[in-house]
Protein backbone atom coordinates (compact mmCIF):
# COMPACT_ATOMS: atom_id res chain seq x y z
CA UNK A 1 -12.12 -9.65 23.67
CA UNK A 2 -9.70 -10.58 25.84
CA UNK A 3 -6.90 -8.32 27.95
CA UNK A 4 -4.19 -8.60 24.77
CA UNK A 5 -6.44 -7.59 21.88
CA UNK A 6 -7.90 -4.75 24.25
CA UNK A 7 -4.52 -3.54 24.54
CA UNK A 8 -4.05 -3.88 20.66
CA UNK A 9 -7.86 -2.18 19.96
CA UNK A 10 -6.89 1.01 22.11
CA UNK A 11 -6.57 4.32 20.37
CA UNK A 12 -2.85 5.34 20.49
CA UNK A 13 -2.08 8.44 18.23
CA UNK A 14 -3.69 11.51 16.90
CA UNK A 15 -3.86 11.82 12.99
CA UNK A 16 -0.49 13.01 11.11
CA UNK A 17 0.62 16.63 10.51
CA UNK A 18 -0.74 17.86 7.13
CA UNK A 19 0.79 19.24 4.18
CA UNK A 20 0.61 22.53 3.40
CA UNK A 21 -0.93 24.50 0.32
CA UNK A 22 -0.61 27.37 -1.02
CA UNK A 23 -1.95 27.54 -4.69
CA UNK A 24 -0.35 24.96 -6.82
CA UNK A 25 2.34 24.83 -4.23
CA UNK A 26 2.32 22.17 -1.75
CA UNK A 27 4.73 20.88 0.66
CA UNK A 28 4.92 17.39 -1.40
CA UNK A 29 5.70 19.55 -4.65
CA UNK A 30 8.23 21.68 -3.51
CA UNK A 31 10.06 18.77 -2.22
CA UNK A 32 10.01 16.98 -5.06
CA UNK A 33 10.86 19.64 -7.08
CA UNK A 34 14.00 20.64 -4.52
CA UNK A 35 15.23 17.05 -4.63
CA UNK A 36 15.06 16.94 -7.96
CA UNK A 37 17.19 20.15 -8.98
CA UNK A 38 19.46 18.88 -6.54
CA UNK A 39 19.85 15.56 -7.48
CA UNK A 40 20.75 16.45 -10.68
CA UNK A 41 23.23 19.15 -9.98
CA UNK A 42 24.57 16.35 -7.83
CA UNK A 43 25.43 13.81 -10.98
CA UNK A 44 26.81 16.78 -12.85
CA UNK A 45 29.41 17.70 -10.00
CA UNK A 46 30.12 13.92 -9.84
CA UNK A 47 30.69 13.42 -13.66
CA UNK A 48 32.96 16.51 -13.74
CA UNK A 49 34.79 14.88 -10.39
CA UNK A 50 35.23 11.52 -11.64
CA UNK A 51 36.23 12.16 -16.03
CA UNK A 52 37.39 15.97 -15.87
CA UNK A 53 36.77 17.80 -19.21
CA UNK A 54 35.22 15.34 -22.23
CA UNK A 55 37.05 14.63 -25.09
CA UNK A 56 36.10 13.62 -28.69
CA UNK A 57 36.10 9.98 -29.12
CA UNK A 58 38.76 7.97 -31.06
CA UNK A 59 38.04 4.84 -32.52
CA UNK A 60 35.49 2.38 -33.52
CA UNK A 61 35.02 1.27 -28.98
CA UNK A 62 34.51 4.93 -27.92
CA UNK A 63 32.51 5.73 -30.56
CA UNK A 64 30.10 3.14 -29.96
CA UNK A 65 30.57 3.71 -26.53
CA UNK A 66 29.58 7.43 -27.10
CA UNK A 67 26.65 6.51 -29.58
CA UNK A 68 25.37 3.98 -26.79
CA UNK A 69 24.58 6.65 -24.54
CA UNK A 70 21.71 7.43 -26.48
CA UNK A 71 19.64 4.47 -24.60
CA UNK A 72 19.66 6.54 -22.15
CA UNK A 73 16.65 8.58 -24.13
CA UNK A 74 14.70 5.64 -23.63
CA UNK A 75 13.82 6.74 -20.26
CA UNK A 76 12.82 10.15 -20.87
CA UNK A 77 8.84 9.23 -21.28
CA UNK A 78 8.60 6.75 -18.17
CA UNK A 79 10.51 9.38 -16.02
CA UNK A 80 8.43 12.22 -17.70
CA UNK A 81 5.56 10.49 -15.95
CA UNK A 82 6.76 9.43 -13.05
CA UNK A 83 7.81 13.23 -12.60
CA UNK A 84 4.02 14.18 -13.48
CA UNK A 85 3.03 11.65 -11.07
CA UNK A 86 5.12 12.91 -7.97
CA UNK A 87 3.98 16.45 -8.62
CA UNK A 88 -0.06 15.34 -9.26
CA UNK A 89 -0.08 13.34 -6.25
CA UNK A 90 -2.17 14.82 -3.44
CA UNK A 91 -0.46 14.04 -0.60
CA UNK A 92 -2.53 13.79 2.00
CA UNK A 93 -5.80 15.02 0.90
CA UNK A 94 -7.54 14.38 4.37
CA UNK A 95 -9.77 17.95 4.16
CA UNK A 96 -11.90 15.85 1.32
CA UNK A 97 -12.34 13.43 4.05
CA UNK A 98 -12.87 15.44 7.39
CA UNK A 99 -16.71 15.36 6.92
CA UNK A 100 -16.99 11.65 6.07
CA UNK A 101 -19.80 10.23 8.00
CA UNK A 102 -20.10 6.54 9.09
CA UNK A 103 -22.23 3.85 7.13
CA UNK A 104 -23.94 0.70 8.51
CA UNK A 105 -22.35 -1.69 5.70
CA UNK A 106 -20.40 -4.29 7.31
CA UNK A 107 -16.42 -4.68 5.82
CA UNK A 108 -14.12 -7.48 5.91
CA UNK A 109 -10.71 -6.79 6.14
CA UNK A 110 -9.69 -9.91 4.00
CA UNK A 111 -5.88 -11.02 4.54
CA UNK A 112 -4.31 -13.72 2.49
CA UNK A 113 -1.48 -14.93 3.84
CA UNK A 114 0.84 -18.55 3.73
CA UNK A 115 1.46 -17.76 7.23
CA UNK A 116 4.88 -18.32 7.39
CA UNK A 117 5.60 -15.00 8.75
CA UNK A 118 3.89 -14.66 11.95
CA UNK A 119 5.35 -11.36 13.11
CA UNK A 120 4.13 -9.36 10.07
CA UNK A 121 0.90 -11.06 9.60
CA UNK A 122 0.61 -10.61 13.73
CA UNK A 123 1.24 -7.00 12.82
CA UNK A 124 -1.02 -6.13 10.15
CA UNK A 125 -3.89 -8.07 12.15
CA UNK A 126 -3.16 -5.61 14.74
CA UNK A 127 -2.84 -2.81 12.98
CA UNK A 128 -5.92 -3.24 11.53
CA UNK A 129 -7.62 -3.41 15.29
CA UNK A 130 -5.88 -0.09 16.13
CA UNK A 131 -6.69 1.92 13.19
CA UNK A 132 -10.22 0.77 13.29
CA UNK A 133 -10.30 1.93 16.96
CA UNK A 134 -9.17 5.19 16.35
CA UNK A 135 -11.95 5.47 13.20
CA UNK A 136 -14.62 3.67 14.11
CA UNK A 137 -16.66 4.55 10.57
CA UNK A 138 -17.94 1.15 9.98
CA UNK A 139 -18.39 -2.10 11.75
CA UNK A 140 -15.85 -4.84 10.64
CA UNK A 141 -14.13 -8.18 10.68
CA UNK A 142 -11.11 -8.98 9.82
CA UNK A 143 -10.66 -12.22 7.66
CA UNK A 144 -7.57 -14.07 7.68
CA UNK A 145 -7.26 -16.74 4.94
CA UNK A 146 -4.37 -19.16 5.03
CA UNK A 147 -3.99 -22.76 4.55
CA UNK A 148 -1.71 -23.08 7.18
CA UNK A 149 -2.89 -24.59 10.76
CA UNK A 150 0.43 -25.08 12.71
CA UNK A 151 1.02 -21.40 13.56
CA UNK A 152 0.85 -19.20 16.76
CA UNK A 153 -1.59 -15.93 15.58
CA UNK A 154 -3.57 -13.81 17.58
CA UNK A 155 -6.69 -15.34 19.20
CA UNK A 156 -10.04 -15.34 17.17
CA UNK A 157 -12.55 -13.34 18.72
CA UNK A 158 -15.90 -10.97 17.44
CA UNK A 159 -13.71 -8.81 15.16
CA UNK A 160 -10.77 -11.64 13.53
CA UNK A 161 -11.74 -14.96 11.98
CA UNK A 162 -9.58 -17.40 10.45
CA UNK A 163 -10.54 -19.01 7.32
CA UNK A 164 -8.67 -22.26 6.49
CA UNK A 165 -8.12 -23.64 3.21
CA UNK A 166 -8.04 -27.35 3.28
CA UNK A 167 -5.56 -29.36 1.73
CA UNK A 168 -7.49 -31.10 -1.01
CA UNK A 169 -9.72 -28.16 -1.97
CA UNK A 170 -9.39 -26.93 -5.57
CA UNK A 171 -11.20 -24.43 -7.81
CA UNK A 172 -13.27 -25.47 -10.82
CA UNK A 173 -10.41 -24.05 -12.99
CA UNK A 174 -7.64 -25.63 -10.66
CA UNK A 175 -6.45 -21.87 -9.58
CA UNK A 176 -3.51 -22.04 -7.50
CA UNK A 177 -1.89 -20.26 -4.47
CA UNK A 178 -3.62 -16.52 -3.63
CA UNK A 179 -6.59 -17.28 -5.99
CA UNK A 180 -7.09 -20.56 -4.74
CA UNK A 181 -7.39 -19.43 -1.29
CA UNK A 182 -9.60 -15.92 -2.56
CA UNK A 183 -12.33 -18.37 -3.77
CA UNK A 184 -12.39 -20.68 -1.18
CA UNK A 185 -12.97 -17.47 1.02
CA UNK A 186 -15.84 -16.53 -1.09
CA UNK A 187 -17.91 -19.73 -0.93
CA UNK A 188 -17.22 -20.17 2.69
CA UNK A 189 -16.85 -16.67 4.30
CA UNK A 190 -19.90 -16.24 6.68
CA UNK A 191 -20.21 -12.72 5.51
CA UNK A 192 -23.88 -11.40 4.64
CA UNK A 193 -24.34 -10.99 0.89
CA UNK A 194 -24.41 -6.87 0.85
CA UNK A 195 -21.05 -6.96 3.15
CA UNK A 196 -17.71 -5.22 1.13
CA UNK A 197 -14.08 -6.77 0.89
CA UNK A 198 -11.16 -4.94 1.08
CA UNK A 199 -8.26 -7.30 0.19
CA UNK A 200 -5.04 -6.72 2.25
CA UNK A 201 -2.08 -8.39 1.58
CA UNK A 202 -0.13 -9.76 5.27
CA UNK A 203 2.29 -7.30 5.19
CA UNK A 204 -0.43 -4.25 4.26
CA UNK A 205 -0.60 -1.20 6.59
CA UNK A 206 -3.96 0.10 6.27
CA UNK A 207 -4.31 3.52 7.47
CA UNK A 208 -6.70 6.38 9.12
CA UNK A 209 -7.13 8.32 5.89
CA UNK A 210 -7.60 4.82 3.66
CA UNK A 211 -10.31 3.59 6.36
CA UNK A 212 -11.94 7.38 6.06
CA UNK A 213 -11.58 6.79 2.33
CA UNK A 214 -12.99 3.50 1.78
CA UNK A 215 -16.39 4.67 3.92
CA UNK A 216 -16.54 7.78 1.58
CA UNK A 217 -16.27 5.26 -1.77
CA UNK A 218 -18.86 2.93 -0.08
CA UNK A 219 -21.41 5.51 0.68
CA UNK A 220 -20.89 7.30 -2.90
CA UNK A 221 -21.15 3.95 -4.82
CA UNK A 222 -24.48 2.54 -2.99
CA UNK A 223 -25.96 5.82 -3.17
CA UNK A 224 -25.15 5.94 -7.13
CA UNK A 225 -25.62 2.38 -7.43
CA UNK A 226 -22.05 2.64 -10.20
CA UNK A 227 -20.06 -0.11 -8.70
CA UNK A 228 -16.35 -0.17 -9.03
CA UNK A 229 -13.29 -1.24 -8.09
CA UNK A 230 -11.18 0.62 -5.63
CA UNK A 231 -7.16 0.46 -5.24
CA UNK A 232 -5.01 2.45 -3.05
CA UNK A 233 -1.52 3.64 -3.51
CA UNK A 234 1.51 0.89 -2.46
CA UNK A 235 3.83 2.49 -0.20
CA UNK A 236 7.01 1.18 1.15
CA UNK A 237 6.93 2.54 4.83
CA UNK A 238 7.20 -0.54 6.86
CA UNK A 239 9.94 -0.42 9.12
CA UNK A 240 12.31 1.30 6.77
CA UNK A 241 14.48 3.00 8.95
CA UNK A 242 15.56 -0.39 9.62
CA UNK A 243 16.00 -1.79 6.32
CA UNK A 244 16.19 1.61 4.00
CA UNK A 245 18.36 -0.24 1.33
CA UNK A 246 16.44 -3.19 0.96
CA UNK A 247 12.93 -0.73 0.90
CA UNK A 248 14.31 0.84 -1.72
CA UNK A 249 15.07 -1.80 -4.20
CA UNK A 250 11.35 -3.14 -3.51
CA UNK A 251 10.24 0.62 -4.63
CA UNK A 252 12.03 -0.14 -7.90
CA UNK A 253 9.27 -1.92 -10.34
């Protein structure tokens, strides 16, 4: 490893500040519970501001108008459980995961990528080298598929390899872009047969709690031999206090 990825590989930060419980109530609920009665109360004070006192509509417009609003209703069952979701969600849960031990298994940390955006996939490869560092539960390589050669990325070495789709490969069902370049990885990846994948996308930020997390699912699934597949929870953190407008919209499905 040379003196750049070192740099990169060195533990930098101690584990984030956890939320607290008490009963039911957590941190993450009351927040979302504060935001909500507030948010609301919000709209209310900016309807009265903005049209005053109602009035009964006139006329065939208004009336349909007024009758229209109804559509609104439509969103009471998604928002119902998005609500139930915000309140369920156990953020973090890191106490289930302070006694996870390590495991021998070998993971890739497989990245597909065009590889047109050098500084994020540059960033995620590193990331991945510094969270590993700090939680060091399994051994692991990090696999970065692209079909692009003319790029400047962070030098191979023990823990990165670069897999690189050739032009005139094709699947035996002609699969195209992210699949094409999955299966290619699969019948040429030099991993051992009983290694696991965890698929990262380039601009993925894995994390101390999802690394603790994925040993814990590995260990629980070869020792019950119930094989399944695992998916964490897409969050929209990266960088936003630069860009919070434009992480917002990308929150909206």
């Amino acid at each position: 490893m040379n003196e750049e990825d070192a740099r990169f590989a060195t533990p930098i930060e101690e584990e984030g500040i956890r939320d607290w419980k008490f009963g039911l109530l957590t941190g993450h609920r009351l927040l979302v519970a504060t935001l909500l009665v507030f948010g609301i109360a919000g709209l209310y004070v900016l309807q009265s501001w903005l049209w005053g006192s109602s009035k009964a509509p006139h006329g065939i417009l208004e009336n349909a108008w007024s009758w229209g609003s109804l559509l609104w209703v439509t969103a009471v069952i998604p928002g119902s459980l998005g609500l139930a979701g915000l309140f369920s969600f156990k953020y973090p849960r890191p106490h289930e995961l302070d006694n996870v031990r390590p495991i021998k298994r070998l993971v890739s940390l497989r990245i597909v990528s065009k590889g047109t955006n050098v500084e994020v996939l540059t960033d995620t490869i590193r990331r991945c080298q510094k969270e590993m560092a700090k939680t060091p539960l399994f051994p692991y390589v990090i696999e970065v598929v692209t079909d692009t050669n003319n790029i400047k990325l962070p030098e191979p070495n023990k823990d990165l390899k670069y897999i690189m789709v050739p032009e005139d490969y094709s699947t035996k069902n002609n699969s195209l872009y992210k699949a094409r370049a999955l299966q290619y990885a699969v019948e040429n990846s030099e991993l051992p047969d009983n290694a696991w994948i965890v698929h990262l996308d380039e601009e993925t930020q894995i994390t101390r709690s999802g690394i603790k997390g994925i040993c814990k699912m590995i260990r629980e699934e070869e020792r019950s031999g119930k094989l399944r597949i695992g998916q964490g929870a897409i969050l929209y953190h990266r960088k936003w206090q630069e860009h919070p407008f434009l992480t917002l919209v990308t929150m909206v499905p």
